[in-house]
C-alpha atoms as a PDB file:
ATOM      1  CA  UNK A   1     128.135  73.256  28.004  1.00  0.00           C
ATOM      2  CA  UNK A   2     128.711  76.281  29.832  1.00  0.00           C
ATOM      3  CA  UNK A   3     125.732  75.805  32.019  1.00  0.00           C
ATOM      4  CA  UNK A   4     126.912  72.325  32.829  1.00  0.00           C
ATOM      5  CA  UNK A   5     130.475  73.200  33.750  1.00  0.00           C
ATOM      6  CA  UNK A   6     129.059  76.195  35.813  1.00  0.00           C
ATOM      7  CA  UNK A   7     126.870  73.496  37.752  1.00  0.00           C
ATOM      8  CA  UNK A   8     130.159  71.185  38.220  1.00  0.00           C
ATOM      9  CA  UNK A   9     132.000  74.042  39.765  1.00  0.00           C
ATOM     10  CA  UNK A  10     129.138  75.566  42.069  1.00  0.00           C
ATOM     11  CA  UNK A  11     128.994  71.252  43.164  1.00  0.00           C
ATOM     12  CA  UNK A  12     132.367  70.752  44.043  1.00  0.00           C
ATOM     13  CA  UNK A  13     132.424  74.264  45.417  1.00  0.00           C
ATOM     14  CA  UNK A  14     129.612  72.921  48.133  1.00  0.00           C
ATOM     15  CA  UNK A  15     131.140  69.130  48.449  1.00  0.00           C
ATOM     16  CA  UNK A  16     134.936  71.460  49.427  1.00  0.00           C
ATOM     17  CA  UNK A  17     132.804  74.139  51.993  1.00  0.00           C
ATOM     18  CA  UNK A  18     130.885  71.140  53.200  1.00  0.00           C
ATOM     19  CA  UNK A  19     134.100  69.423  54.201  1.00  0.00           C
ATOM     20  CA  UNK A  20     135.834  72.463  55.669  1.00  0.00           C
ATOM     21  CA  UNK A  21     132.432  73.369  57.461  1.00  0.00           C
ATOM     22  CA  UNK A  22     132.891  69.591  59.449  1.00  0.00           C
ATOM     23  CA  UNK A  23     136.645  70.445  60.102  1.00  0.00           C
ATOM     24  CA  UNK A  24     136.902  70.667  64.009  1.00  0.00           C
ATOM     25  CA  UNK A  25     140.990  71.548  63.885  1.00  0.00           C
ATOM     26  CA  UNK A  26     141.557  68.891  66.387  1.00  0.00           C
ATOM     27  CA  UNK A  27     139.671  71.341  69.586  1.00  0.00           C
ATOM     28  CA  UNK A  28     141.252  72.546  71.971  1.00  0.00           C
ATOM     29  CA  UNK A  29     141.578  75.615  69.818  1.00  0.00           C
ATOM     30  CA  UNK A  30     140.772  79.466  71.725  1.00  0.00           C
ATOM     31  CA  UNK A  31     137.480  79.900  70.436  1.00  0.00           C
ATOM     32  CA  UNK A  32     138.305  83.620  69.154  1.00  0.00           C
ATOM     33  CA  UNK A  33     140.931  82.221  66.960  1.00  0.00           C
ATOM     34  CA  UNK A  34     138.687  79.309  65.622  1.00  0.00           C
ATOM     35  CA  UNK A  35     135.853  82.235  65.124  1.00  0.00           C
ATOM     36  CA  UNK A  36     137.887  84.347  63.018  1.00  0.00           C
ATOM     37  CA  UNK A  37     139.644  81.402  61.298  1.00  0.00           C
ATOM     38  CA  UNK A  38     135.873  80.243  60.119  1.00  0.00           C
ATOM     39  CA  UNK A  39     134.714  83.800  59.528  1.00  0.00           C
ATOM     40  CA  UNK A  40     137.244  83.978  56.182  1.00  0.00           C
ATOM     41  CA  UNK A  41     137.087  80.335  55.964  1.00  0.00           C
ATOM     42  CA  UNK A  42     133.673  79.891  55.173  1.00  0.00           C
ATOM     43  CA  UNK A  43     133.004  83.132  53.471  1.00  0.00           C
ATOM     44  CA  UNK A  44     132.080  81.135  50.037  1.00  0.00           C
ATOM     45  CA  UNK A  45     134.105  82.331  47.522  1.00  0.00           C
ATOM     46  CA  UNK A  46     134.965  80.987  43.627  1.00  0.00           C
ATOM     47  CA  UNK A  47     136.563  77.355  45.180  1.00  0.00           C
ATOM     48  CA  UNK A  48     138.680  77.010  41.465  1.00  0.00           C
ATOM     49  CA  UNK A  49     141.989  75.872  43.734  1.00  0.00           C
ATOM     50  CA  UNK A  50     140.033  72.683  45.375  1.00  0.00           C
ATOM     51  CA  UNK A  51     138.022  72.331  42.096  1.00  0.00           C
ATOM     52  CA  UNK A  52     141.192  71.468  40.607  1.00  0.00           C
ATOM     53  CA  UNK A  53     142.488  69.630  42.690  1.00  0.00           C
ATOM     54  CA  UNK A  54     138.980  67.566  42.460  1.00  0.00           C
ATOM     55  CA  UNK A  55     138.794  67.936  38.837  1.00  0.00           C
ATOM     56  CA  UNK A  56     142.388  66.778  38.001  1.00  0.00           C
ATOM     57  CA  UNK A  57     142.300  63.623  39.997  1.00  0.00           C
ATOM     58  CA  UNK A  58     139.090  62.613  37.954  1.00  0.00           C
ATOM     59  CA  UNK A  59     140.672  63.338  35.176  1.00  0.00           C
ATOM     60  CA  UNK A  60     144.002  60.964  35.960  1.00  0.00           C
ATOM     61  CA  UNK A  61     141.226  58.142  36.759  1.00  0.00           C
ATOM     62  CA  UNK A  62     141.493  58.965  40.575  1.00  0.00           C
ATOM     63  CA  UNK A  63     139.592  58.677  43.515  1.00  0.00           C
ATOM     64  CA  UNK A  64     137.729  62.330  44.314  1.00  0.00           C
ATOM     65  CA  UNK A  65     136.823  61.191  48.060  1.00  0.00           C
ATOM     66  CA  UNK A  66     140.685  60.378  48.294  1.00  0.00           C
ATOM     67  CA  UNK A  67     141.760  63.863  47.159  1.00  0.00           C
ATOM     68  CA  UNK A  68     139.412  65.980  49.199  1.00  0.00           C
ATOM     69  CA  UNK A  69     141.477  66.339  52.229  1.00  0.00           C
ATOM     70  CA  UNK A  70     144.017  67.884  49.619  1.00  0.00           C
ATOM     71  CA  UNK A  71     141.373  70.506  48.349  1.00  0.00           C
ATOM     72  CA  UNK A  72     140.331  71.597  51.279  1.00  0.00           C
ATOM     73  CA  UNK A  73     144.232  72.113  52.570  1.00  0.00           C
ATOM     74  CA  UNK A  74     144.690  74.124  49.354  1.00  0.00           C
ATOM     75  CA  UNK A  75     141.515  76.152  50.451  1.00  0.00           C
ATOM     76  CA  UNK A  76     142.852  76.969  53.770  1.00  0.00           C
ATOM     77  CA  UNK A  77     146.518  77.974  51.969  1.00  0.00           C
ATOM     78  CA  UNK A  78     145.039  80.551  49.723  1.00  0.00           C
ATOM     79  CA  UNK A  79     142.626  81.360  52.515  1.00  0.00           C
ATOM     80  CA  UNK A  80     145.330  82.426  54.652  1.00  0.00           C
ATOM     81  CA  UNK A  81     147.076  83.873  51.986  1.00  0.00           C
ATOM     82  CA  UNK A  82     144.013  86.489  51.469  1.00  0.00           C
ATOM     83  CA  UNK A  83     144.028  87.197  54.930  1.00  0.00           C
ATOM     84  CA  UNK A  84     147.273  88.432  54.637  1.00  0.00           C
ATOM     85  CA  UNK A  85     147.023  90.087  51.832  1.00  0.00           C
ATOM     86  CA  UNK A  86     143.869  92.110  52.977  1.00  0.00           C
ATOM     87  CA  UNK A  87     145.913  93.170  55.811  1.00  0.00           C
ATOM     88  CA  UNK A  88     146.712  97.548  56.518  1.00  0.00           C
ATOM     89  CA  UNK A  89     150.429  96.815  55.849  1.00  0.00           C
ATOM     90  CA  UNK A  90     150.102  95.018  52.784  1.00  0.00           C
ATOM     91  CA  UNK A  91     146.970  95.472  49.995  1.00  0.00           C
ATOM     92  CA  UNK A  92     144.837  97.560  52.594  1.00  0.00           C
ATOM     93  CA  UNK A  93     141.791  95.769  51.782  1.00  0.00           C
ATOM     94  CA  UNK A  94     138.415  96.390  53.659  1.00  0.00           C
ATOM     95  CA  UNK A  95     136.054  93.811  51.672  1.00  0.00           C
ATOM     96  CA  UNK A  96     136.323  90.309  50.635  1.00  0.00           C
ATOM     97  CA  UNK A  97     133.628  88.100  48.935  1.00  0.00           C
ATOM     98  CA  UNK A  98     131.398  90.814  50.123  1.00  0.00           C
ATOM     99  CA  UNK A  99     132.378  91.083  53.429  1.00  0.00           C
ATOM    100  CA  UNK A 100     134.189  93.157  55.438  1.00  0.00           C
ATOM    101  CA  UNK A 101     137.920  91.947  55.660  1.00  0.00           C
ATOM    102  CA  UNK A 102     139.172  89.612  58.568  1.00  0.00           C
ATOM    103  CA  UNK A 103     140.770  92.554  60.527  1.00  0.00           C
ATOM    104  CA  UNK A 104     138.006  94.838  60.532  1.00  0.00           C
ATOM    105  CA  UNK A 105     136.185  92.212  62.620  1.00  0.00           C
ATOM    106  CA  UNK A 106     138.919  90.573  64.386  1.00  0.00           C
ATOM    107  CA  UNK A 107     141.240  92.916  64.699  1.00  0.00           C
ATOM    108  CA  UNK A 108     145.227  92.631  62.948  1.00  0.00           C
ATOM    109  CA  UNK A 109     146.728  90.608  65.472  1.00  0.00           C
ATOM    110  CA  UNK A 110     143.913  88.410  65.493  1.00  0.00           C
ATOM    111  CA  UNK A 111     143.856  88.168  61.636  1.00  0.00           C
ATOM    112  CA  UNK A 112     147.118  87.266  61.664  1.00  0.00           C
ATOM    113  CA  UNK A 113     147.140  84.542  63.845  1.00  0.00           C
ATOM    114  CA  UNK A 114     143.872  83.492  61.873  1.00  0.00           C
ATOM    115  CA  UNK A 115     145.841  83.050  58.507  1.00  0.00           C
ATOM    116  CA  UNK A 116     149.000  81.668  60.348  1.00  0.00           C
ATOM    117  CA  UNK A 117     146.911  79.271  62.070  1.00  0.00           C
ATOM    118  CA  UNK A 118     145.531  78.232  58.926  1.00  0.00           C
ATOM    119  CA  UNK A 119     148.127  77.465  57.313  1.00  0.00           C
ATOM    120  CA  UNK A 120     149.826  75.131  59.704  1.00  0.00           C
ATOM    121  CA  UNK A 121     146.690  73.378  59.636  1.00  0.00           C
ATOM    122  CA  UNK A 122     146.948  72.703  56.129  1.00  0.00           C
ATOM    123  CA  UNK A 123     150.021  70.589  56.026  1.00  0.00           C
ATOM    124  CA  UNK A 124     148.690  68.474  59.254  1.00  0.00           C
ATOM    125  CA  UNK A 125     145.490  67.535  57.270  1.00  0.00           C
ATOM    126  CA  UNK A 126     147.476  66.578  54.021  1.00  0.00           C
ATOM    127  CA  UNK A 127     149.418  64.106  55.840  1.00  0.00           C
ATOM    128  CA  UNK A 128     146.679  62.619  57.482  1.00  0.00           C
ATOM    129  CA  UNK A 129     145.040  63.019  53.955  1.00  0.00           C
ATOM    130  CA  UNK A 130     147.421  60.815  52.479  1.00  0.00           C
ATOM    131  CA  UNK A 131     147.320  58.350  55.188  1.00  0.00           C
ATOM    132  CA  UNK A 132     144.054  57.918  54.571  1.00  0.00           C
ATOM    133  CA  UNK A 133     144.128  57.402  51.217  1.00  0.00           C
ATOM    134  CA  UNK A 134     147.173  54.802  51.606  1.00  0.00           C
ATOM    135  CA  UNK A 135     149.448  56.939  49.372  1.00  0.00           C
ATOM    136  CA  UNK A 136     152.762  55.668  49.304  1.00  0.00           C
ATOM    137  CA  UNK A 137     155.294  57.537  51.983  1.00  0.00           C
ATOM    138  CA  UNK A 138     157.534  58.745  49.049  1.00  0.00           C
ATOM    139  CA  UNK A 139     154.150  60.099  47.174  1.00  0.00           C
ATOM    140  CA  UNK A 140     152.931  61.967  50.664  1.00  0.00           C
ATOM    141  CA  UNK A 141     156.411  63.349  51.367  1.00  0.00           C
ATOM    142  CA  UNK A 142     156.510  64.740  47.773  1.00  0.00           C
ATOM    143  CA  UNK A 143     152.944  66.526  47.929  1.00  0.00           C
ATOM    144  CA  UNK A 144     154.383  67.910  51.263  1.00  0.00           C
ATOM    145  CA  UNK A 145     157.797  69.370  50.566  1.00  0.00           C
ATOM    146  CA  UNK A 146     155.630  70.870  46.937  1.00  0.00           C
ATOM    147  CA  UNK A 147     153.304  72.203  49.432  1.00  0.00           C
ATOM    148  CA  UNK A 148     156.098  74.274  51.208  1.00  0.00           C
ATOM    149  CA  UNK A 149     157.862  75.142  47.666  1.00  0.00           C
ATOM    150  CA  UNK A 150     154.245  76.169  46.146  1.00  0.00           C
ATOM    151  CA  UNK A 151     153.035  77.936  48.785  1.00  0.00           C
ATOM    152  CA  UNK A 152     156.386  79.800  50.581  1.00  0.00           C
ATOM    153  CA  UNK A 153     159.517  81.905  49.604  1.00  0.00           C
ATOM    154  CA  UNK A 154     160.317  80.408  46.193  1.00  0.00           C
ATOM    155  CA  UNK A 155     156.337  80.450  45.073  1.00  0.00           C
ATOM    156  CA  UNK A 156     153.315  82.210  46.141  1.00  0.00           C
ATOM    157  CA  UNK A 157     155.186  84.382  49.157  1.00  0.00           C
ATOM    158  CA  UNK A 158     157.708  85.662  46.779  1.00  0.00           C
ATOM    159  CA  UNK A 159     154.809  86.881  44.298  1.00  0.00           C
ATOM    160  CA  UNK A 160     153.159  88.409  47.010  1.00  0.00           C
ATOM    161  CA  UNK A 161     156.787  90.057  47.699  1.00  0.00           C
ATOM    162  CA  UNK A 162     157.050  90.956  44.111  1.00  0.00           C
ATOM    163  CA  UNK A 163     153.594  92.339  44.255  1.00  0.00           C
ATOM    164  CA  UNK A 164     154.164  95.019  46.529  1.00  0.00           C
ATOM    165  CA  UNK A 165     157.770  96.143  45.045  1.00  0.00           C
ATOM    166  CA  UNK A 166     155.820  96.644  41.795  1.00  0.00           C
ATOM    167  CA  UNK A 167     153.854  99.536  43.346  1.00  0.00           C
ATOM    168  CA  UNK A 168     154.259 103.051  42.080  1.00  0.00           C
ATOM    169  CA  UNK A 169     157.363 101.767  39.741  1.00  0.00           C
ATOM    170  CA  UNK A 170     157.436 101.386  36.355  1.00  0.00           C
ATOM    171  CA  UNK A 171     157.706  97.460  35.267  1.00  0.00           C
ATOM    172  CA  UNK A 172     158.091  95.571  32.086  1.00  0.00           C
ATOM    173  CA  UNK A 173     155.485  93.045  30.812  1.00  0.00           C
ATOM    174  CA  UNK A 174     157.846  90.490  31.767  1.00  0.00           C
ATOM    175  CA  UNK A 175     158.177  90.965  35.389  1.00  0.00           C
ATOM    176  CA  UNK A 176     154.343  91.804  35.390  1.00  0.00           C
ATOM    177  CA  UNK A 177     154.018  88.020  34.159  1.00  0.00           C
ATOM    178  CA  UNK A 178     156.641  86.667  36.623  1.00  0.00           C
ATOM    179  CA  UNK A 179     154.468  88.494  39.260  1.00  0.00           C
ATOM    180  CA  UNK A 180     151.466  86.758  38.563  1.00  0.00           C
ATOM    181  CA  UNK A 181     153.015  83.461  37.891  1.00  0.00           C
ATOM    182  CA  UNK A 182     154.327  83.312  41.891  1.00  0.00           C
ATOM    183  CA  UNK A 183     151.400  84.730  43.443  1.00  0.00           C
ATOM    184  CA  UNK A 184     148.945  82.882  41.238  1.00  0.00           C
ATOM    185  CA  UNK A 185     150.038  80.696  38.967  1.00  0.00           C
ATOM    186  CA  UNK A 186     151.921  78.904  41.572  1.00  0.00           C
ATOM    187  CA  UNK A 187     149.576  77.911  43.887  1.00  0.00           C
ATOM    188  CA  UNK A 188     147.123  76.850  40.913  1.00  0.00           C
ATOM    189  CA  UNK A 189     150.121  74.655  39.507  1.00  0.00           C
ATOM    190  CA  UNK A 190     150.002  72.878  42.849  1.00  0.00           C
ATOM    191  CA  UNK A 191     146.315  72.436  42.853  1.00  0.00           C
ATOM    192  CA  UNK A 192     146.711  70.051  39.472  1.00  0.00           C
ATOM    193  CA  UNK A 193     150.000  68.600  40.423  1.00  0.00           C
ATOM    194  CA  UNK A 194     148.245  67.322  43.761  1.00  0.00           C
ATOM    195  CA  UNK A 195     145.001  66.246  42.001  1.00  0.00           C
ATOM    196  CA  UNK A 196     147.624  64.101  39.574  1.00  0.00           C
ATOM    197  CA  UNK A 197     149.613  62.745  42.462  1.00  0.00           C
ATOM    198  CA  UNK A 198     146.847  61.629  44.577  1.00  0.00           C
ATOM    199  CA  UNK A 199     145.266  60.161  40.972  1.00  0.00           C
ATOM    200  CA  UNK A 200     148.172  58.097  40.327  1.00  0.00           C
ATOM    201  CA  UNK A 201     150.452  60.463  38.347  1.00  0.00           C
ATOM    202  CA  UNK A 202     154.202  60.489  39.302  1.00  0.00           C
ATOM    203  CA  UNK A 203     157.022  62.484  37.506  1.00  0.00           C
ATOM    204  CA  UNK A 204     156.971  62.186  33.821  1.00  0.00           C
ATOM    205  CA  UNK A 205     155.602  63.495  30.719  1.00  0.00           C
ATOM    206  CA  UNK A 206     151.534  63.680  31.479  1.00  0.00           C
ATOM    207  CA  UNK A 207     152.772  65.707  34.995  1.00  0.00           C
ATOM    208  CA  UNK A 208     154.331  67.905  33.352  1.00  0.00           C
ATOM    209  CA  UNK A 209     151.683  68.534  30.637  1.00  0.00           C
ATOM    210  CA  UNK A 210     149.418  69.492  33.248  1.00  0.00           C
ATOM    211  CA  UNK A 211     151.826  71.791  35.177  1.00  0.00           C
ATOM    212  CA  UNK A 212     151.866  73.635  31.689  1.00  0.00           C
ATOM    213  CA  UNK A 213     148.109  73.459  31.704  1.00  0.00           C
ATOM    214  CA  UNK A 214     148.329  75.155  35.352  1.00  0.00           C
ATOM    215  CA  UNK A 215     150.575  77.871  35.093  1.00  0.00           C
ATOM    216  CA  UNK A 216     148.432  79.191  31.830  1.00  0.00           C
ATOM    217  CA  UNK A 217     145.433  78.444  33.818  1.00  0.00           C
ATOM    218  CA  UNK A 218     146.764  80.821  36.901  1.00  0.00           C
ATOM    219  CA  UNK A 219     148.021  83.219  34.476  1.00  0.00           C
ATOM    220  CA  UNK A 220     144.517  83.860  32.261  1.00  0.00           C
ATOM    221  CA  UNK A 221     142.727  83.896  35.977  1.00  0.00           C
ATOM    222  CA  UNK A 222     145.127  87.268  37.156  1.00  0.00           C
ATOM    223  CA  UNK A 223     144.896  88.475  33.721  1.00  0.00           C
ATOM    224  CA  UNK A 224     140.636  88.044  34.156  1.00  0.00           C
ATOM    225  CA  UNK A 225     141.206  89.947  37.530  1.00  0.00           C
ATOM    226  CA  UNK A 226     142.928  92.276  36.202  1.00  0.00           C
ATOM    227  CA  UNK A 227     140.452  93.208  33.624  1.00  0.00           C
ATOM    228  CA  UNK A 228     137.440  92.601  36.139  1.00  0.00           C
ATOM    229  CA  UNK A 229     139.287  95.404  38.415  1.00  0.00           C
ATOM    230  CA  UNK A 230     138.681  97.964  35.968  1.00  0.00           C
ATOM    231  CA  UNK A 231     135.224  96.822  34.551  1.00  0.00           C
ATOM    232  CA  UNK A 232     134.147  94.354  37.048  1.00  0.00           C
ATOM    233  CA  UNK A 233     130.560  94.621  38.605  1.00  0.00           C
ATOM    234  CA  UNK A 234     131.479  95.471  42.410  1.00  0.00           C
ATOM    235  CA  UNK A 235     128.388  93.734  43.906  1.00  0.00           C
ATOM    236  CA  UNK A 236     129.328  90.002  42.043  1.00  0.00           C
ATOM    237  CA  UNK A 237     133.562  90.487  42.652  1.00  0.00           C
ATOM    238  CA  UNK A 238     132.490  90.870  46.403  1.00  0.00           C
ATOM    239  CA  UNK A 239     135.332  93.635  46.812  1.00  0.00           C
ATOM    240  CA  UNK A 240     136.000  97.505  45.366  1.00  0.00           C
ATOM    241  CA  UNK A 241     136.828  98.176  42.003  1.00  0.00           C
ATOM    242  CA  UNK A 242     139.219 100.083  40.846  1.00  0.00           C
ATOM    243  CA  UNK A 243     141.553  99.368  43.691  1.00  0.00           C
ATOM    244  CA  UNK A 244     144.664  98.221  41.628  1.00  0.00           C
ATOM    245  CA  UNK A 245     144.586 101.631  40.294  1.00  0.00           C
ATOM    246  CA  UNK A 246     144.302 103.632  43.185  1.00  0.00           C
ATOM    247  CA  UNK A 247     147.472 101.525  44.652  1.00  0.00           C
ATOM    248  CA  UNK A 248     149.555 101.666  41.715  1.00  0.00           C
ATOM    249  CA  UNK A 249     149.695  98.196  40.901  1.00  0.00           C
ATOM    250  CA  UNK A 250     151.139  96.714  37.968  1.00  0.00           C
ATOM    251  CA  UNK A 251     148.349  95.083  36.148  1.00  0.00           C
ATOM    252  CA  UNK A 252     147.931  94.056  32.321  1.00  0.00           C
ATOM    253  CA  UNK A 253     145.747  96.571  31.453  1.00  0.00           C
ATOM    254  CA  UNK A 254     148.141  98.973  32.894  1.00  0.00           C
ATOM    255  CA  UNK A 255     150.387  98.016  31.166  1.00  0.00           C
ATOM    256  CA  UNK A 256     149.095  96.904  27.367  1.00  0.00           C
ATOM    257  CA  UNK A 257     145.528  98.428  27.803  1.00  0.00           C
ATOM    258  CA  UNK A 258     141.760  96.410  28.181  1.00  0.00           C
ATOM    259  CA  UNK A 259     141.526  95.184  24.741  1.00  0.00           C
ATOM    260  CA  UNK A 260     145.096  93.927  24.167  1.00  0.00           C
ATOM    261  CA  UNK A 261     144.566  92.537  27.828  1.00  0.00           C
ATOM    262  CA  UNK A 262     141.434  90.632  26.708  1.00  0.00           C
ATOM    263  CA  UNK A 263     143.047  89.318  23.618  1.00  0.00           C
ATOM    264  CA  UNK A 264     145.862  88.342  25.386  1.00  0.00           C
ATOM    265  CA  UNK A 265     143.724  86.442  27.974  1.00  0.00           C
ATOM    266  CA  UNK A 266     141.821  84.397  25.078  1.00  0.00           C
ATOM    267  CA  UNK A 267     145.459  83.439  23.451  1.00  0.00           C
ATOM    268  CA  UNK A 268     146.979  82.092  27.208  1.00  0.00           C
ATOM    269  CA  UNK A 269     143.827  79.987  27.685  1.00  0.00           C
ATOM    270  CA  UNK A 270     143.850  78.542  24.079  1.00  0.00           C
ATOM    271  CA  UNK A 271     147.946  77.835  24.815  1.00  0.00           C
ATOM    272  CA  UNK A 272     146.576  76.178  28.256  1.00  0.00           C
ATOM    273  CA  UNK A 273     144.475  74.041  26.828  1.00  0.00           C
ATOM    274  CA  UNK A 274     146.595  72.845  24.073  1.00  0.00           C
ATOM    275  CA  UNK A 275     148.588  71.134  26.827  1.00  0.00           C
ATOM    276  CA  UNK A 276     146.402  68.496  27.565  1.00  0.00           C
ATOM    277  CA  UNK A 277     143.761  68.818  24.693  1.00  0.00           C
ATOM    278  CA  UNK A 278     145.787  66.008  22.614  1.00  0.00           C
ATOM    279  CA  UNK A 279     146.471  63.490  25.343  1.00  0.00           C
ATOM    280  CA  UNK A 280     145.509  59.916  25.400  1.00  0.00           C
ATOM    281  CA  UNK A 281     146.468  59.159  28.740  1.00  0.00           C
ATOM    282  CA  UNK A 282     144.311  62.078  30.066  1.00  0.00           C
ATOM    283  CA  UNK A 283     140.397  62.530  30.325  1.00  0.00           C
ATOM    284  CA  UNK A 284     140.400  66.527  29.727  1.00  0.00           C
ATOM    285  CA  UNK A 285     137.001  67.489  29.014  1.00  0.00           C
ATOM    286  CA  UNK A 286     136.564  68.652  32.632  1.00  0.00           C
ATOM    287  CA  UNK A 287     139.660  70.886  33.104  1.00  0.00           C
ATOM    288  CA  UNK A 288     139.434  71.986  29.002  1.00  0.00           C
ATOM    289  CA  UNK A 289     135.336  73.410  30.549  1.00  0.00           C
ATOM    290  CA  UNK A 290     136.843  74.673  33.536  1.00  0.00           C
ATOM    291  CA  UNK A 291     139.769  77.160  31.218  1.00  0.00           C
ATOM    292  CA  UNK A 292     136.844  77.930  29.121  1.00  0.00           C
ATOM    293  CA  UNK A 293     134.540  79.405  32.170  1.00  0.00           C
ATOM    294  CA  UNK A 294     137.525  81.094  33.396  1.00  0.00           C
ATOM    295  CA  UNK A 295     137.634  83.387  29.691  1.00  0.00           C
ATOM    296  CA  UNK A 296     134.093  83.995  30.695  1.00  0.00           C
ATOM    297  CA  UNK A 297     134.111  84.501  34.563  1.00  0.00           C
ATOM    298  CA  UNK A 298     132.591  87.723  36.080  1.00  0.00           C
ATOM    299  CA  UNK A 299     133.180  87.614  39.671  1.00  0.00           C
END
């Protein structure tokens, strides 16, 4: 089983890099800024945002060709958003997926522009995502304005915010969760709520099942980086070790300690799952394998 989920990530993982690999942001573009938007674009990388998306649909009884523009838009959000975060003034990163950071080639200006760029471009290739794939105007405006709340000053932005205020300061489990909920969970949540939306799903009962589903989803994956920080193999995470501790973040095993942080992450995936295990308007088997390699995920 684990195998064959593995194999249905590393797939949908190629069909999303494929896709972005083909994307020709409209030309025109200076080719510096199209080089360094590429450079982090294609870097590889675990893909679990666009997975989702891909996976989710499926499981609604969608069509996967008509969510792909989706995945790949979510790709160049969180894209952006680790360009960013790399930068000198925020996380002071110098590797990512095993190479070195987008402003230690390009320069911080540059890198900037690179992740702004990119995410501007996202929205533009949702709407003519959902063109394509005839979704109602009502449906495509939805995905949209979620996009913005997701993704901007009331989701991801506001954990990244939260993130950095954390540092050197002494923080209850609480706000540790509420952290990782807007700078992770958030954008996750989006990934199944567009999956659903482009599948069929509008507001009721089985969306919000699934939201539930996300946010534990997002919430075991920090909790797994967390843990991989501290005992993580440097060489498969593709970035230092170690470097939550050196910059005084507030992390779960900070906080609680490894073991009660990797019993903690087996009891949020178990809650995700029993979400959507249950359902009989749902096919889960594909997102239940996909919280199950996420307990068991090394890089």
């Amino acid at each position: 089983m684990q195998n064959a989920i593995v194999d249905y990530i590393r797939d949908k993982a190629a069909l999303v890099h494929g896709k972005l690999d083909e994307y020709g942001f409209g030309g025109n573009v200076p080719p510096l800024l199209l080089e360094s938007m590429r450079y982090s674009l294609l870097a590889g990388g675990k893909r679990i945002r666009p997975v989702l998306v891909l996976a989710t649909c499926q499981a609604v009884g969608g069509n996967e060709e008509h969510a792909l523009p989706f995945a790949c838009a979510i790709e160049m959000i969180h894209t952006y958003s680790l360009i960013h975060d790399d930068l000198p003034c925020m996380d002071d990163d110098d590797y990512r997926r095993g190479k070195p950071t987008n402003h230690k080639i390009f320069g911080e200006a540059q890198a900037i522009l690179a992740g702004d760029a990119l995410l501007t471009e996202s929205f533009g290739l949702m709407a003519s995502g959902a063109r394509a794939a005839g979704l109602p105007a009502d449906v495509a405006l939805t995905v949209l304005e979620e996009a913005s709340r997701y993704a901007g000053a009331r989701g991801m932005v506001a954990g990244q915010v939260l993130d950095m205020m954390s540092e050197n300061k002494n923080v209850t489990l609480k706000e540790v969760e509420e952290v990782h909920r807007r700078k992770t969970g958030d954008l996750i949540a989006f990934s199944v709520r567009t999956g659903a939306r482009v599948g069929g799903v509008r507001d009721g009962e089985l969306l919000e099942s699934l939201t539930r589903f996300a946010y534990g989803l997002g919430l075991a994956f920090q909790i797994q980086d967390d843990i991989l920080d501290v005992i993580g193999d440097q060489k498969l995470l593709g970035k230092p070790v170690g470097s939550d501790e050196a910059n005084k973040k507030a992390t779960y095993p900070a906080l609680i300690g490894l073991e009660r942080s990797k019993r903690l992450l087996e009891e949020v995936i178990s809650d995700a799952k029993s979400a959507i295990s249950n359902r009989k308007d749902l096919k889960p088997d594909r997102l239940l394998d996909i919280a199950d390699f996420l307990l068991s995920r090394d890089r």
